[in-house]
N, C-alpha and C. Protein backbone atom coordinates (compact mmCIF):
# COMPACT_ATOMS: atom_id res chain seq x y z
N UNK A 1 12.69 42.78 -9.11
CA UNK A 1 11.31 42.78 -9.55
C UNK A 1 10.98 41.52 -10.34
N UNK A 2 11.88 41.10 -10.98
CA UNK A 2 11.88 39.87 -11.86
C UNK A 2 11.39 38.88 -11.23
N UNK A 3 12.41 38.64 -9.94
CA UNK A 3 12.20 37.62 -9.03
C UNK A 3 10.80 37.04 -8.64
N UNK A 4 10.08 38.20 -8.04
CA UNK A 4 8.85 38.19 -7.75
C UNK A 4 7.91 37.48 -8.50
N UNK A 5 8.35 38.31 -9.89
CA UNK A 5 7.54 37.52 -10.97
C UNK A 5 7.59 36.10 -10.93
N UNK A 6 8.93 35.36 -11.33
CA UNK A 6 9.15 34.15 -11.06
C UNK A 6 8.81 33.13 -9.74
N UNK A 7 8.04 34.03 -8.66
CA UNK A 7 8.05 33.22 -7.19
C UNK A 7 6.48 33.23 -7.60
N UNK A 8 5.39 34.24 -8.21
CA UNK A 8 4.32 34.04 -8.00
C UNK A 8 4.18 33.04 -9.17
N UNK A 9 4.69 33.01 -10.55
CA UNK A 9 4.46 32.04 -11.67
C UNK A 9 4.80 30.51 -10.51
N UNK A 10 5.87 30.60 -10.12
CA UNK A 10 6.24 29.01 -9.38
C UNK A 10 5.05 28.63 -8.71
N UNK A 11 5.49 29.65 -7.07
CA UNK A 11 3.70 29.73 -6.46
C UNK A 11 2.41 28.99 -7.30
N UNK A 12 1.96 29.53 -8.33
CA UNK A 12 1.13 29.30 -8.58
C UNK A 12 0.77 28.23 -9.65
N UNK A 13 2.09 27.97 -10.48
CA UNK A 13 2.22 26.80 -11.07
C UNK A 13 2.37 25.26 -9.71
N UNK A 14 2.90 25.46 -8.58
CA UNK A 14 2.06 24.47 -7.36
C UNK A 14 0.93 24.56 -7.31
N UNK A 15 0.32 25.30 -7.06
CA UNK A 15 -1.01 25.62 -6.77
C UNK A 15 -2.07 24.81 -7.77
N UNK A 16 -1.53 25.13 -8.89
CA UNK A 16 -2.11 24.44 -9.85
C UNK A 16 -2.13 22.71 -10.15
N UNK A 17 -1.02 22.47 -10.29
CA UNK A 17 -0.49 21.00 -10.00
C UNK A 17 -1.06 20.11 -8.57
N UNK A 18 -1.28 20.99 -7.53
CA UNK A 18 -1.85 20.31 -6.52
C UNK A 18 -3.25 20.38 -6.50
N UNK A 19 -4.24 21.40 -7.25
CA UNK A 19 -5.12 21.17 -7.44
C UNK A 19 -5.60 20.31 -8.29
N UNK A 20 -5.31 19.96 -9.53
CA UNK A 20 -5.43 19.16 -10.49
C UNK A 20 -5.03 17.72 -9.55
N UNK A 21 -3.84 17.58 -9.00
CA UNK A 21 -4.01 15.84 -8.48
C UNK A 21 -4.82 15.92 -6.89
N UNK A 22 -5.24 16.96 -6.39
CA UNK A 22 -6.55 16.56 -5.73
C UNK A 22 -7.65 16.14 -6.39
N UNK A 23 -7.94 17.18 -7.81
CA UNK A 23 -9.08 16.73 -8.13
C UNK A 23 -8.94 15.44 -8.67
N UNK A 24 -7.91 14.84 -9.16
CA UNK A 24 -7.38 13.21 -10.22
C UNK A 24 -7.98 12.44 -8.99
N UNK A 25 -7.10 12.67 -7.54
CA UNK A 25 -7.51 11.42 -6.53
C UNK A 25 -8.86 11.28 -6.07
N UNK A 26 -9.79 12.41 -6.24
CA UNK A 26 -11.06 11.97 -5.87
C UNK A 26 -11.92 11.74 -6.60
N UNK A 27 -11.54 11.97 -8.03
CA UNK A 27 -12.30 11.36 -9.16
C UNK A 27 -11.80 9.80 -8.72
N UNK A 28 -10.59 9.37 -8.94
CA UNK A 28 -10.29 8.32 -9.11
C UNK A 28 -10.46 6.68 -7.53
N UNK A 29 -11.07 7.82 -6.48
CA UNK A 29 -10.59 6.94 -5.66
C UNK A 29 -12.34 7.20 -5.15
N UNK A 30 -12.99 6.91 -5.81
CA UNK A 30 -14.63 7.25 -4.99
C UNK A 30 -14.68 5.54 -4.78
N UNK A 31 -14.38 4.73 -4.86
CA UNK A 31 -14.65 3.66 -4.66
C UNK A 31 -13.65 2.85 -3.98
N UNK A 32 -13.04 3.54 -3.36
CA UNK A 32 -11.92 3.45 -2.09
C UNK A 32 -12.49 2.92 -0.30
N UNK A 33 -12.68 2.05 -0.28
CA UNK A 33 -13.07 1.19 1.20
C UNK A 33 -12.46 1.74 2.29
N UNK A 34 -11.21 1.17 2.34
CA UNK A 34 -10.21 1.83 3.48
C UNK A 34 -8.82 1.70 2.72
N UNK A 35 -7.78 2.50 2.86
CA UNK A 35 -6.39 2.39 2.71
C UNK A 35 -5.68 3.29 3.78
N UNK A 36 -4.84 2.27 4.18
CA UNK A 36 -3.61 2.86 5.10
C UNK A 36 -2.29 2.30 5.28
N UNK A 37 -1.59 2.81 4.92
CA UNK A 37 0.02 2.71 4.37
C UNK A 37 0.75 2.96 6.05
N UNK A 38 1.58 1.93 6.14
CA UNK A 38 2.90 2.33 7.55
C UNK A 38 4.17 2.76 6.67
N UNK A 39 4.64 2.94 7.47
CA UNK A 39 6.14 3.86 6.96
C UNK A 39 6.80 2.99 8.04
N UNK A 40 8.10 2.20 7.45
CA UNK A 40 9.13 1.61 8.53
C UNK A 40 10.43 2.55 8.34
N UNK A 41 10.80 2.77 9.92
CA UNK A 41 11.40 3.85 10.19
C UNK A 41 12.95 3.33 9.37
N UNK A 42 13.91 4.12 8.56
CA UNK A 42 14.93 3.92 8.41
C UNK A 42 15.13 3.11 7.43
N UNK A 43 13.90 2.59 6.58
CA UNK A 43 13.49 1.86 5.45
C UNK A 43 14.17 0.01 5.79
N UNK A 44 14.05 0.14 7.22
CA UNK A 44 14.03 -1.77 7.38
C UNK A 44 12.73 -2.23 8.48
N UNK A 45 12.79 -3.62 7.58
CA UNK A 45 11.72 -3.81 8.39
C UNK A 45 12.23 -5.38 9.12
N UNK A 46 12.15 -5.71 10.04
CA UNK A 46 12.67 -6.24 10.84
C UNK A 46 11.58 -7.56 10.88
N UNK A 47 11.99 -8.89 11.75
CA UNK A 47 11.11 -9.95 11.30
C UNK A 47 10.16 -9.77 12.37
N UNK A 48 10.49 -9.51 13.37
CA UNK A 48 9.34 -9.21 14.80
C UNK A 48 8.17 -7.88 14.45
N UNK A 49 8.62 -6.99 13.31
CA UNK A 49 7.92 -5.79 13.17
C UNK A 49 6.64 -6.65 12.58
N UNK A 50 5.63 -6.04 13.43
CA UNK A 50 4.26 -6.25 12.73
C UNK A 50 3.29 -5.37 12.82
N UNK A 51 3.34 -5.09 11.25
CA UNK A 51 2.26 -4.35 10.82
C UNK A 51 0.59 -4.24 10.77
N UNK A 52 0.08 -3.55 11.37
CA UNK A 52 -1.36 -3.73 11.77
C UNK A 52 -2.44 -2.81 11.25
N UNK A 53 -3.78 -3.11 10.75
CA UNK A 53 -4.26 -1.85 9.62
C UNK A 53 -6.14 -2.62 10.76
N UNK A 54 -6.14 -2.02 11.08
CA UNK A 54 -7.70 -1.95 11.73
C UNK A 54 -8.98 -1.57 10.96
N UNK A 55 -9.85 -1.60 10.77
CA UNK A 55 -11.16 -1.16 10.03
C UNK A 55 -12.52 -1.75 10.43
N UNK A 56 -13.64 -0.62 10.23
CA UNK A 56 -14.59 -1.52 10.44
C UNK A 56 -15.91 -1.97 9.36
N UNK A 57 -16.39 -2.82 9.12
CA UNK A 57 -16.91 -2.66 8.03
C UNK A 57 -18.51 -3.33 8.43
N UNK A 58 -19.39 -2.64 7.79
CA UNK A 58 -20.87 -2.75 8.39
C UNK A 58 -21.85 -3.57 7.06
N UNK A 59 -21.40 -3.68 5.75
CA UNK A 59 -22.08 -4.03 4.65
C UNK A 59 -21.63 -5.62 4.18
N UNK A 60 -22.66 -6.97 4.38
CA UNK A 60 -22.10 -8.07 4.32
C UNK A 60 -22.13 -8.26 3.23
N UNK A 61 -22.71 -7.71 2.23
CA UNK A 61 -23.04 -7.76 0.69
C UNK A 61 -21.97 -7.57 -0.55
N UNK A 62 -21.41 -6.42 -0.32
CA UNK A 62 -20.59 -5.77 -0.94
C UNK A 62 -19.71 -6.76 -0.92
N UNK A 63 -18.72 -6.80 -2.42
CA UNK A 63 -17.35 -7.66 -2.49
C UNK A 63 -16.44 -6.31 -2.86
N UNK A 64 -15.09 -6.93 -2.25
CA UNK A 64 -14.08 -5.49 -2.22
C UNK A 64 -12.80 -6.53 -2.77
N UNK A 65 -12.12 -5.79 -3.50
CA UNK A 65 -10.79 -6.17 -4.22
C UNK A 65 -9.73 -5.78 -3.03
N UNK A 66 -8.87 -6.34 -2.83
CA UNK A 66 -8.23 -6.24 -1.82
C UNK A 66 -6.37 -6.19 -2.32
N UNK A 67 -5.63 -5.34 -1.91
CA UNK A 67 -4.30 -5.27 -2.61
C UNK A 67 -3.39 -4.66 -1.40
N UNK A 68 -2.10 -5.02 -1.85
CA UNK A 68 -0.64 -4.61 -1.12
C UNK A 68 -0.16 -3.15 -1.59
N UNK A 69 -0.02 -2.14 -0.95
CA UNK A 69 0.88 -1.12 -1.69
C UNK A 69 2.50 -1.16 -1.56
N UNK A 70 3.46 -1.60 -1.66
CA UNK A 70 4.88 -1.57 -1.52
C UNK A 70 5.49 -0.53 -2.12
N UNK A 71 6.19 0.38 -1.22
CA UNK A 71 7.36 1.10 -1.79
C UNK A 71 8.82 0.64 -0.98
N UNK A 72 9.28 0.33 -2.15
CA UNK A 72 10.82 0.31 -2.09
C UNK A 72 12.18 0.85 -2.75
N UNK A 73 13.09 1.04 -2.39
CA UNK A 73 14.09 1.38 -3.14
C UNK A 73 15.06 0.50 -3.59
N UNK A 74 15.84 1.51 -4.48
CA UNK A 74 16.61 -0.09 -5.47
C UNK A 74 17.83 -0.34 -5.01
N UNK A 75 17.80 -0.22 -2.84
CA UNK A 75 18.53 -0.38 -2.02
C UNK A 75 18.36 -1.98 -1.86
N UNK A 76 16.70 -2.38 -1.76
CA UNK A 76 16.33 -3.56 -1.96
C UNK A 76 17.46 -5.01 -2.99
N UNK A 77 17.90 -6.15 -1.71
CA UNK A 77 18.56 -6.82 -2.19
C UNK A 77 17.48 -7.87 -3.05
N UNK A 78 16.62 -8.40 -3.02
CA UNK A 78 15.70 -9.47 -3.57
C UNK A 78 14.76 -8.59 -4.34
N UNK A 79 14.26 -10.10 -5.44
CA UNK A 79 13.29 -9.51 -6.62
C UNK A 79 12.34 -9.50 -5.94
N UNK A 80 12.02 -9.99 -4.87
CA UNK A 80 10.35 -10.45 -4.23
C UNK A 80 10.05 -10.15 -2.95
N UNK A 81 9.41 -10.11 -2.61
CA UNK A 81 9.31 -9.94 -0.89
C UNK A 81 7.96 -11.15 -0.37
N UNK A 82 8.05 -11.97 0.48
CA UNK A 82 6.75 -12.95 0.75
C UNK A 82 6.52 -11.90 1.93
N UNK A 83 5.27 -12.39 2.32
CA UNK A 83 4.34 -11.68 3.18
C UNK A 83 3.43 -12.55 4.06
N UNK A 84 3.35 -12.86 5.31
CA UNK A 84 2.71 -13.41 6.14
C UNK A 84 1.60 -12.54 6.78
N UNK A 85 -0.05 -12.92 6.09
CA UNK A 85 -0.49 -11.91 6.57
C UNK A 85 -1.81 -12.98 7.43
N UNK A 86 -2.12 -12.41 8.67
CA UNK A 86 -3.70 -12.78 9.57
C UNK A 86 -4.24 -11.62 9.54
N UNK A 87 -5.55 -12.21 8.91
CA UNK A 87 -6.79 -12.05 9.64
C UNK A 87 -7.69 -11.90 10.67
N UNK A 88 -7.97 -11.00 11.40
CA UNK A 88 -8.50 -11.75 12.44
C UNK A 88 -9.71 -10.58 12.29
N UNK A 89 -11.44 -11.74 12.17
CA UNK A 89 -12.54 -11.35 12.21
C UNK A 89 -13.13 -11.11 13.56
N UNK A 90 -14.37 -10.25 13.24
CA UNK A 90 -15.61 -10.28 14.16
C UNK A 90 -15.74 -11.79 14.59
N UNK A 91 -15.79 -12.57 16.03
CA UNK A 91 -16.32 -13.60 16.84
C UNK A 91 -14.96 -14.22 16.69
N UNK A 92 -13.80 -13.52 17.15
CA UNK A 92 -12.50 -14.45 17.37
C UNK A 92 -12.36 -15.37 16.42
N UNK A 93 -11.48 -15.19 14.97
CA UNK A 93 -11.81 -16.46 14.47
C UNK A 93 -10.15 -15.65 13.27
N UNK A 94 -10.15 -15.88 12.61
CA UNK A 94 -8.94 -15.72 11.99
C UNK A 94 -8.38 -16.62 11.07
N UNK A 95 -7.65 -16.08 9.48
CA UNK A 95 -7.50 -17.37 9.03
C UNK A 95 -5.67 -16.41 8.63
N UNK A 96 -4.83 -17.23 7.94
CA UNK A 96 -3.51 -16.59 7.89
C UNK A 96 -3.08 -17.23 6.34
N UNK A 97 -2.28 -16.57 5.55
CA UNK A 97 -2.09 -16.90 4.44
C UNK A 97 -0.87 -16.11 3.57
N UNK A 98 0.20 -16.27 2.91
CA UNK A 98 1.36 -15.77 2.67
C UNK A 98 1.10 -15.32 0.82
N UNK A 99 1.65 -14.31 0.87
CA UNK A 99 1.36 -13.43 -0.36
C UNK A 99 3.06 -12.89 -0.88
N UNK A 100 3.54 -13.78 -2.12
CA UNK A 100 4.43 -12.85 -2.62
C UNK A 100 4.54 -11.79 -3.54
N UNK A 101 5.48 -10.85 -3.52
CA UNK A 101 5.01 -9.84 -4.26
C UNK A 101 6.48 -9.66 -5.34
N UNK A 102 6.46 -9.73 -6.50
CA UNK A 102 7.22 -9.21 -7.74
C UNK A 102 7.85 -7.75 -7.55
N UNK A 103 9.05 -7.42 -6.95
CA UNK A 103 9.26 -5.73 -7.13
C UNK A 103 10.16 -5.38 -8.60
N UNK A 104 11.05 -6.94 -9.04
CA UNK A 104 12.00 -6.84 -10.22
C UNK A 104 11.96 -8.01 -10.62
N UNK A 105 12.32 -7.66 -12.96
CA UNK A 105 12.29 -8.60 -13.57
C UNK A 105 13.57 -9.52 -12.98
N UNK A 106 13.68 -10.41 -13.63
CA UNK A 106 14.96 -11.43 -13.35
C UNK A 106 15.88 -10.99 -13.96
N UNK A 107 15.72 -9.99 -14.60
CA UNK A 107 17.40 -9.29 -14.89
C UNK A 107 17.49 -8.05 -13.99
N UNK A 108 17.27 -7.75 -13.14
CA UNK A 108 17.18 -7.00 -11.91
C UNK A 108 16.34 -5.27 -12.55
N UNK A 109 15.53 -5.35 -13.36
CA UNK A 109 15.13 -4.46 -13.40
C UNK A 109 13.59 -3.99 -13.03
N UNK A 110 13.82 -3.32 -11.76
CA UNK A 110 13.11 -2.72 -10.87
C UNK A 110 11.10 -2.13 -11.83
N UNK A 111 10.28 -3.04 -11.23
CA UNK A 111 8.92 -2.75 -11.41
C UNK A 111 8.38 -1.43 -10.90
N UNK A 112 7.09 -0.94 -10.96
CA UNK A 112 6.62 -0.02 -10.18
C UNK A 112 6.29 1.39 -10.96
N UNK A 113 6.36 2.41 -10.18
CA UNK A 113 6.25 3.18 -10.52
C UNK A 113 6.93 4.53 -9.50
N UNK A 114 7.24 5.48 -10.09
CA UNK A 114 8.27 6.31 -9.04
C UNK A 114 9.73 6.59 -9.94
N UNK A 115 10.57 7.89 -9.78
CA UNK A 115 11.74 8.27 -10.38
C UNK A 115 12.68 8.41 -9.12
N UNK A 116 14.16 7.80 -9.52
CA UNK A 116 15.00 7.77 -8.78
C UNK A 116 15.15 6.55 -7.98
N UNK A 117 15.20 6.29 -6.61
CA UNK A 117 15.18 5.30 -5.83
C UNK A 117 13.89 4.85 -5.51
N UNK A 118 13.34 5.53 -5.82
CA UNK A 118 11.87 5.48 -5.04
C UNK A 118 11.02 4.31 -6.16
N UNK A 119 10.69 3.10 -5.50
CA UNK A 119 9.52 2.41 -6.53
C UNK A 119 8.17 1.92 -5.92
N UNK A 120 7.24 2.43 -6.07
CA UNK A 120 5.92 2.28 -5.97
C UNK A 120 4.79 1.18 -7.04
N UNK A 121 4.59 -0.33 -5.77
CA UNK A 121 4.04 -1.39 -6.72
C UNK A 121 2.94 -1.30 -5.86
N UNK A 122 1.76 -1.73 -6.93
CA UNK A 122 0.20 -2.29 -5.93
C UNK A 122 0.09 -3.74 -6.51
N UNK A 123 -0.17 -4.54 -5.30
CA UNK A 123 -0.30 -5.84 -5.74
C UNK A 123 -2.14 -6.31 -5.49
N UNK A 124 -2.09 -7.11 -6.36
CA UNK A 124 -4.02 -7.50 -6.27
C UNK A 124 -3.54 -8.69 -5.30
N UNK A 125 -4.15 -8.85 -3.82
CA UNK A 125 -4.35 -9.98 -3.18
C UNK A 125 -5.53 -11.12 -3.14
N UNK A 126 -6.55 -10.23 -3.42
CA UNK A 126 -7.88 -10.93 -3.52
C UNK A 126 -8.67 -10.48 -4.46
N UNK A 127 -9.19 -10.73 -5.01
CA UNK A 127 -10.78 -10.31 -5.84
C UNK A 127 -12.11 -10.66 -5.22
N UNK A 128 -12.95 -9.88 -4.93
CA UNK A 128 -13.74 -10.43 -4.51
C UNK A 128 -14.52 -10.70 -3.37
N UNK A 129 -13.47 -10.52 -2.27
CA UNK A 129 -13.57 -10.25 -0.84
C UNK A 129 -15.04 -10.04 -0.04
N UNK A 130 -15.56 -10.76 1.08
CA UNK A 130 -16.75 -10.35 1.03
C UNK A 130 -16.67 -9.86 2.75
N UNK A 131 -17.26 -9.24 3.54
CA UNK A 131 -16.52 -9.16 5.09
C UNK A 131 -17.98 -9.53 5.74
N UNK A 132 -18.43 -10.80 5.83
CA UNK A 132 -19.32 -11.37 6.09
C UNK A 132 -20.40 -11.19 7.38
N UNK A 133 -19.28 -10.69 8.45
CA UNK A 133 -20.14 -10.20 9.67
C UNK A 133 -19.78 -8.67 9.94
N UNK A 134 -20.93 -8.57 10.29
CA UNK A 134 -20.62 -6.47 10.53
C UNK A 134 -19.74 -6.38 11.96
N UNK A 135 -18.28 -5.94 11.79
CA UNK A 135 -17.63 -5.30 13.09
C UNK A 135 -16.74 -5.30 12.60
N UNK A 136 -15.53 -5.11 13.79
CA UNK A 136 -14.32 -4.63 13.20
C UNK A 136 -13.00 -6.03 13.04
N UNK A 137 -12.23 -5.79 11.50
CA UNK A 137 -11.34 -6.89 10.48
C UNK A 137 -10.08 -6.13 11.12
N UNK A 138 -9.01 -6.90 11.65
CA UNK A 138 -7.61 -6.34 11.82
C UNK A 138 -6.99 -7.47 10.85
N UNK A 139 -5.97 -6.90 10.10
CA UNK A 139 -5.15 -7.61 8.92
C UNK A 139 -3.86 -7.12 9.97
N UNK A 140 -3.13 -7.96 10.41
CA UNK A 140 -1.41 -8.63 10.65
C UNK A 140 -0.81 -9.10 9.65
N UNK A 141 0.07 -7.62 8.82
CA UNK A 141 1.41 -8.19 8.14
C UNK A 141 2.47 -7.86 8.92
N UNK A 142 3.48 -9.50 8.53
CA UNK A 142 4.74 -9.36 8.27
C UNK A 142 5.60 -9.91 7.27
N UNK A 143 6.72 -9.72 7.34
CA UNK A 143 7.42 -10.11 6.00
C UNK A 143 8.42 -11.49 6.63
N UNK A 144 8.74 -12.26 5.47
CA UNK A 144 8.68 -13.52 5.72
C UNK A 144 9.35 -13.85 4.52
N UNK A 145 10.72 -13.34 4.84
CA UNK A 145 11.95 -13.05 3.74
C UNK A 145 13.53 -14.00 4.65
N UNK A 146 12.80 -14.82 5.34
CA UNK A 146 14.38 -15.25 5.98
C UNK A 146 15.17 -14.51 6.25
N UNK A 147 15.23 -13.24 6.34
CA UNK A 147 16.14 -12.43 7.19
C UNK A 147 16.22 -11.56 8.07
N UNK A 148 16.48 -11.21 8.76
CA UNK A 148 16.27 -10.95 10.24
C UNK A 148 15.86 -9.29 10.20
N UNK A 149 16.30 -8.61 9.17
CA UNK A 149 16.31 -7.44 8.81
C UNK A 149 16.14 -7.16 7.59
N UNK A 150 15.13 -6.68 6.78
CA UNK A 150 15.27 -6.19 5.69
C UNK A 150 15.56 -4.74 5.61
N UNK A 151 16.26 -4.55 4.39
CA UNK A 151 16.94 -2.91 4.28
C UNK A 151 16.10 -2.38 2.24
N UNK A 152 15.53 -1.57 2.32
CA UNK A 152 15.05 -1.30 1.46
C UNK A 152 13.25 -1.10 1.02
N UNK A 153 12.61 -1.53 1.82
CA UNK A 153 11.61 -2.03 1.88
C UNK A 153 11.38 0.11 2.99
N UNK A 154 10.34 1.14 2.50
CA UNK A 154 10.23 2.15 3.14
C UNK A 154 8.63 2.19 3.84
N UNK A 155 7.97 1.30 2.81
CA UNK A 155 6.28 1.62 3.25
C UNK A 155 5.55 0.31 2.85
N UNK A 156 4.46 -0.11 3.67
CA UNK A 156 3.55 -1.12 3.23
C UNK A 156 2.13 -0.53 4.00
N UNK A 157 1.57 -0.56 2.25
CA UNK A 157 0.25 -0.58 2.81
C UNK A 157 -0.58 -1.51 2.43
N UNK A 158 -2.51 -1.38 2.60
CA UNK A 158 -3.06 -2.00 1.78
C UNK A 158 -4.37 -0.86 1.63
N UNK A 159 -5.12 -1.81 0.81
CA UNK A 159 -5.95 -0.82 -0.40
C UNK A 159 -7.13 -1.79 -0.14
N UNK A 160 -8.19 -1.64 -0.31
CA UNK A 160 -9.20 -2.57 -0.32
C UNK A 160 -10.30 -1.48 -0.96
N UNK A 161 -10.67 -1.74 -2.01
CA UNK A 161 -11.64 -1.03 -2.80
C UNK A 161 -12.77 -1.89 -3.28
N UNK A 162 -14.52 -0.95 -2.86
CA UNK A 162 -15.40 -1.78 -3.91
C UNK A 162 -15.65 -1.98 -4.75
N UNK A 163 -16.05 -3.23 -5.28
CA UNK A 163 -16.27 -3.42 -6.80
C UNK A 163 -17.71 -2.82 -7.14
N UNK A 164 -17.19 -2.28 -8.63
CA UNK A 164 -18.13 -1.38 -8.94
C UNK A 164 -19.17 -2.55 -9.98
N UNK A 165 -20.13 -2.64 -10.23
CA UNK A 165 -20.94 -3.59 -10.60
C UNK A 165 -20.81 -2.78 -12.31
């Protein structure tokens, strides 16, 4: 009989906890553009793997902050990871530009956020961002770490949010 007790308190102590960070993320994310995170299978990401995030955006006005999400683990051999990322706009046109990202201090201690192996960083890429013609922006990352395989590296996304005036 005890038991029971203890499965509906658990039960419902989830219940609770997942309601409260639904309601946190949509308070917190009303000014959320597009975000979409890949998952690389087996936590490597390889130099040919390229990552692709599609969107379409209709407002030439608006400026949007634009950022990296990285999760990695502290399987990860390097403090940094560079990033080779294109652009490619509405009327064929495209520009390409390399972004490094900080995951650990120089005494190897791991940034982010997350318990255990797990570390979760957002990096600011742009401020400001404006998407000048109405249609659809494909962003091409890859990583651009000199090695043929990275091991540690589980998810990359990006975030592009509007600025709130």
């Amino acid at each position: 009989m005890n038991s029971k007790k203890n499965i509906s308190r658990h039960t419902f102590l989830q219940f609770s906890v997942a309601v409260v960070a639904l309601f946190s993320l949509a308070s917190c994310n009303n000014n959320v553009f597009y975000t979409e995170s890949a998952h690389l299978e087996k936590g490597e990401w390889k130099t040919t793997d390229t990552l692709i995030y599609s969107f379409d955006s209709k407002d030439s006005l608006a400026s949007y902050d634009f950022y990296f999400e990285i999760r990695n683990t502290t399987d990860y051999d390097f403090q940094n990871l560079y990033l080779f990322i294109t652009a490619y706009y509405p009327g064929n046109t495209y520009s390409r530009d390399t972004a490094e990202c900080i995951l650990a201090a120089p005494d190897g201690k791991w940034y982010g956020k997350g318990m255990g192996k797990h570390k979760d960083n957002r990096f600011l890429f742009r401020k400001g961002v404006r998407f000048r013609k109405p249609g659809n922006y494909i962003i091409a990352v890859n990583q651009a770490m000199r090695k043929d395989k990275l091991k540690g590296i589980t998810d990359v996304g990006i975030l592009i949010k509007k600025q709130t005036n």
